[in-house]
C-alpha atoms as a PDB file:
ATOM      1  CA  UNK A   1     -26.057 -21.105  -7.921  1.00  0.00           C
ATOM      2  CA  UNK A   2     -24.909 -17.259  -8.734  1.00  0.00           C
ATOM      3  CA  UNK A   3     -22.821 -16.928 -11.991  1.00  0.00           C
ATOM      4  CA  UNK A   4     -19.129 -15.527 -11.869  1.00  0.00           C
ATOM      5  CA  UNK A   5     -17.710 -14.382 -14.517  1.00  0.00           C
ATOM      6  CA  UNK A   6     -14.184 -14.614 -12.971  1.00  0.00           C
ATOM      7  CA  UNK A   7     -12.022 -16.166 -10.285  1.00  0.00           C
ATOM      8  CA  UNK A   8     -11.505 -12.884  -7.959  1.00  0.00           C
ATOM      9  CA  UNK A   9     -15.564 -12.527  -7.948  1.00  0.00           C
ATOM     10  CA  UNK A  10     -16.068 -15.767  -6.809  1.00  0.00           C
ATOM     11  CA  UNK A  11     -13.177 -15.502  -4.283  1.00  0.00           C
ATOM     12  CA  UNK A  12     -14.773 -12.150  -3.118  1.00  0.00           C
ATOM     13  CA  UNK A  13     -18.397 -13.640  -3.194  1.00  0.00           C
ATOM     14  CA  UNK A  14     -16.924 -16.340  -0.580  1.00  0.00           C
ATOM     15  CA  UNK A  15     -14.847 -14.204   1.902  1.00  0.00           C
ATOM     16  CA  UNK A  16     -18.331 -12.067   2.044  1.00  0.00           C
ATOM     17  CA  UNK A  17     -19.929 -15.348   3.027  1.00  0.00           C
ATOM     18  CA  UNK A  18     -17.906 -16.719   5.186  1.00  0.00           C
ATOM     19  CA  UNK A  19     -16.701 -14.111   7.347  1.00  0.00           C
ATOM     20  CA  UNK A  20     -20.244 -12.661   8.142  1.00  0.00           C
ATOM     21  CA  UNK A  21     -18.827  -9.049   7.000  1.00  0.00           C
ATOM     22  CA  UNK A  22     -21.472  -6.390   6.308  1.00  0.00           C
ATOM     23  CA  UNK A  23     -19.726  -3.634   3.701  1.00  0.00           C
ATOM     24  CA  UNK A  24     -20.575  -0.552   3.932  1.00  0.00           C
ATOM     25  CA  UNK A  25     -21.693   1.556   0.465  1.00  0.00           C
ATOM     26  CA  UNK A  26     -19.705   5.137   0.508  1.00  0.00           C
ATOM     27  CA  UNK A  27     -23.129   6.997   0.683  1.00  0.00           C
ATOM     28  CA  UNK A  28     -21.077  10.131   0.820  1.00  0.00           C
ATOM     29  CA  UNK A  29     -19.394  11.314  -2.507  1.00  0.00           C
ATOM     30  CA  UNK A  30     -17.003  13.191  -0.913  1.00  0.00           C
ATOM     31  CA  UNK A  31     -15.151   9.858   0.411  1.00  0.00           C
ATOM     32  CA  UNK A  32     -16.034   7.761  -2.426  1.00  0.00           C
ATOM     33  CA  UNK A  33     -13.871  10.411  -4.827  1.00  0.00           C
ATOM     34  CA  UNK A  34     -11.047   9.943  -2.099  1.00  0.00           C
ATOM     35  CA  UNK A  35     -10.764   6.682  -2.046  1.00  0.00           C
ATOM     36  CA  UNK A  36     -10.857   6.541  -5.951  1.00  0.00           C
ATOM     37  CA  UNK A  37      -8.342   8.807  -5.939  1.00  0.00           C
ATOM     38  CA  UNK A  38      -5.984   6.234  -3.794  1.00  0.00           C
ATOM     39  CA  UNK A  39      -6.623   3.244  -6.210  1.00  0.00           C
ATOM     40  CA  UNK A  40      -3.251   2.747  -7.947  1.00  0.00           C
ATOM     41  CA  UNK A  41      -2.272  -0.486  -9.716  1.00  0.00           C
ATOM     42  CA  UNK A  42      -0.155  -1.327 -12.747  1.00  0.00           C
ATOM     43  CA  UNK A  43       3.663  -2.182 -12.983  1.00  0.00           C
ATOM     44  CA  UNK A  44       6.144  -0.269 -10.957  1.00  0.00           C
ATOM     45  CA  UNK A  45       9.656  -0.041 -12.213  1.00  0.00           C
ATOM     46  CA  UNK A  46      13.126   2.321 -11.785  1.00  0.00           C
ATOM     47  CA  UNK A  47      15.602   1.875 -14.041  1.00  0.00           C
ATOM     48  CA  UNK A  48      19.208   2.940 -14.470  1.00  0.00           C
ATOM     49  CA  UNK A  49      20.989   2.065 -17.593  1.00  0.00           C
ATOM     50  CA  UNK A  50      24.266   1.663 -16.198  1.00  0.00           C
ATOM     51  CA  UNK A  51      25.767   1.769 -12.598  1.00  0.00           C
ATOM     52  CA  UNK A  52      28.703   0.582 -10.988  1.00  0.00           C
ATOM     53  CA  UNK A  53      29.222  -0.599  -7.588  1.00  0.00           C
ATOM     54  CA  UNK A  54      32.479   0.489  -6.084  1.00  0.00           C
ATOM     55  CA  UNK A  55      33.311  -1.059  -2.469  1.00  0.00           C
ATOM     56  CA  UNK A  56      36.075  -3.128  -0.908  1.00  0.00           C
ATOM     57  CA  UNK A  57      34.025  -6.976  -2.509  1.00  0.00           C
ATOM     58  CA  UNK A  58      34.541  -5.911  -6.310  1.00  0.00           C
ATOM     59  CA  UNK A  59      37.544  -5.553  -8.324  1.00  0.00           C
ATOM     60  CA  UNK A  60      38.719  -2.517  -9.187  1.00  0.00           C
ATOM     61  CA  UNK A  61      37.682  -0.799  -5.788  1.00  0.00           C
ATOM     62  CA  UNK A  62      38.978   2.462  -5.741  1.00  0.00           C
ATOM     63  CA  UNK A  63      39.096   3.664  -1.959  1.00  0.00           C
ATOM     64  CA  UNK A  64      39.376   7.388  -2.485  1.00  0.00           C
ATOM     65  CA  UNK A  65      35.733   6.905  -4.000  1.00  0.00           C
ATOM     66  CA  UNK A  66      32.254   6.985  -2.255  1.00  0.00           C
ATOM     67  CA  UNK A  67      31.578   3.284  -1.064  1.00  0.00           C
ATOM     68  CA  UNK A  68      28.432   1.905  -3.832  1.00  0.00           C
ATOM     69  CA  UNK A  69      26.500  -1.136  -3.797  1.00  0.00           C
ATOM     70  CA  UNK A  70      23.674  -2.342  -6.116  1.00  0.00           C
ATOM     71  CA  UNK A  71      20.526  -3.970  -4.885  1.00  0.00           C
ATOM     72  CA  UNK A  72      17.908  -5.947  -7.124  1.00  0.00           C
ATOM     73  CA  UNK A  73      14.928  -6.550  -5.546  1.00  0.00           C
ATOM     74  CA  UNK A  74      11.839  -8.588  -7.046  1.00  0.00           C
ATOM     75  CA  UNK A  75       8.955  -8.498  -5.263  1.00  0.00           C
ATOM     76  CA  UNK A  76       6.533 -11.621  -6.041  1.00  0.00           C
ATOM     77  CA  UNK A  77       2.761 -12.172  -4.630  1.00  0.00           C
ATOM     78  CA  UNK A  78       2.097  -8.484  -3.899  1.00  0.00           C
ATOM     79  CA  UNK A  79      -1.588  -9.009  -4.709  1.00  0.00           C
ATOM     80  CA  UNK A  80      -1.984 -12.023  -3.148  1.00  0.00           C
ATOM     81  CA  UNK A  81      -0.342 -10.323   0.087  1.00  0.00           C
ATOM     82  CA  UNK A  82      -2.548  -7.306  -0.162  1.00  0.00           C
ATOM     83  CA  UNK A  83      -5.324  -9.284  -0.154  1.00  0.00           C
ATOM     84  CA  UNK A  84      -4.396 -11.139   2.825  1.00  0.00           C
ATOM     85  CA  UNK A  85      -3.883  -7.973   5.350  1.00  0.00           C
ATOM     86  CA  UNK A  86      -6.724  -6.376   6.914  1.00  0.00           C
ATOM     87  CA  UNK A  87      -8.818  -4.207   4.624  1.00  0.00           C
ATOM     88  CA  UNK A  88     -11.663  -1.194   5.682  1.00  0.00           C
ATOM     89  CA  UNK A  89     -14.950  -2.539   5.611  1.00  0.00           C
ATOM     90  CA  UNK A  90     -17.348   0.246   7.187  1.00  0.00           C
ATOM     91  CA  UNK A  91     -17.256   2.576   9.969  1.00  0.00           C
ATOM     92  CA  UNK A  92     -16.110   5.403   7.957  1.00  0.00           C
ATOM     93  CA  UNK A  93     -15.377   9.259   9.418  1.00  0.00           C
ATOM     94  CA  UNK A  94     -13.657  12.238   8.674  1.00  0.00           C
ATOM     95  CA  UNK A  95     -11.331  13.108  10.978  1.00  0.00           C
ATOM     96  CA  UNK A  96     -12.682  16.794  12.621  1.00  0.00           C
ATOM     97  CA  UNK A  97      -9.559  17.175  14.658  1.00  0.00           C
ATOM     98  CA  UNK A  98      -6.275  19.194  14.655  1.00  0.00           C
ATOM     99  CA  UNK A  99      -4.176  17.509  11.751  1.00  0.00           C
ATOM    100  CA  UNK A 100      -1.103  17.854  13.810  1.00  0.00           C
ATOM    101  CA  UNK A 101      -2.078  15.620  16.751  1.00  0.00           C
ATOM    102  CA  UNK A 102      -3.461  13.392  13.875  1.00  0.00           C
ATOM    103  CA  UNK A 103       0.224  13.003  12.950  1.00  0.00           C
ATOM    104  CA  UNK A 104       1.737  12.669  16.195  1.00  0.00           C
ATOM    105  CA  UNK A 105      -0.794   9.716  16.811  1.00  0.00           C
ATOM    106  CA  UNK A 106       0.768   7.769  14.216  1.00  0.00           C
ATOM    107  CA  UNK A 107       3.355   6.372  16.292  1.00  0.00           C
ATOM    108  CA  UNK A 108       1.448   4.904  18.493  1.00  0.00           C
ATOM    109  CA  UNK A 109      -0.545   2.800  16.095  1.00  0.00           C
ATOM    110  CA  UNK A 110      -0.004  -0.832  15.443  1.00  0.00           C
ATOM    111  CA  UNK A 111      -0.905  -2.735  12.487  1.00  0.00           C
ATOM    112  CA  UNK A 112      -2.917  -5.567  14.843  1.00  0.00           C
ATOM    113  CA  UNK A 113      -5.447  -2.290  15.701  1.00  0.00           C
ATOM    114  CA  UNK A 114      -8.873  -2.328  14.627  1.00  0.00           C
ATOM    115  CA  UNK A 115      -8.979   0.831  13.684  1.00  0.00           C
ATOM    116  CA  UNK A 116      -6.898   2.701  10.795  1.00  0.00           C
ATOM    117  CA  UNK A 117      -6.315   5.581   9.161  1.00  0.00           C
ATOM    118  CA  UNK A 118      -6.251   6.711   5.485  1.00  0.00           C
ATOM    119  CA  UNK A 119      -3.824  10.027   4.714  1.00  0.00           C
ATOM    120  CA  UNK A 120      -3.897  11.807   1.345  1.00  0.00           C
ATOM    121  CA  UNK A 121      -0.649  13.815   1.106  1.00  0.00           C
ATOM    122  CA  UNK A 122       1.380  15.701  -1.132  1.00  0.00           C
ATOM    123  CA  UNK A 123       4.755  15.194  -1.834  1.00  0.00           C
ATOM    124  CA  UNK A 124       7.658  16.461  -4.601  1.00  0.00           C
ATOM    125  CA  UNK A 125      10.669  14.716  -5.088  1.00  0.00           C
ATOM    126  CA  UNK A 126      13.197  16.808  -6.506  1.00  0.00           C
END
């Protein structure tokens, strides 16, 4: 018997064994700093201390006013979604091509493919 010291190891330990995967090792440093650089996790959270929704369903609607709603979402099970989608398991290549077409290509992919794509990208939000 092999010794777990948690719950997600031994989970891991089986999908390895049952599926017949083969993973990869990141042999190149290069990706391996990329893709550490793409782990996120933690508690995500916007907050507003006070808004008010102003359209024609609430009292006090004022019609000369910009139409408002509000929207609360909770989102439950992410992890145990995440870990249900298809994750990279090998096969790993830099893409030598024009970045451009790269882009364009996007919207042709499907999320049944077997092949995808990681992006690292930039972006401000004023």
């Amino acid at each position: 018997m092999i010794p777990f010291k948690s719950a997600p190891g031994y989970s891991f330990y089986s999908m390895l064994k049952f599926t017949s995967i083969r993973l990869n090792l990141l042999s190149d440093y290069k990706s391996k700093l990329f893709f550490e650089r793409g782990t996120r996790g933690g508690l995500t959270k916007f907050s507003k201390l006070y808004a008010k929704a102003n359209n024609p369903k609430t009292p006090g609607y004022k019609s000369d006013e910009p139409n408002t709603w509000l929207v609360y979402q909770d989102a439950n099970n992410l992890y145990g979604w995440i870990m249900s989608q298809n994750i990279p398991y090998g096969g790993f290549s830099w893409y030598a091509g024009n970045p451009d077409v790269a882009l364009a290509q996007l919207e042709y992919m499907e999320e049944a493919d077997d092949a995808g794509r990681v992006y690292e990208v930039d972006i401000s939000c004023p």
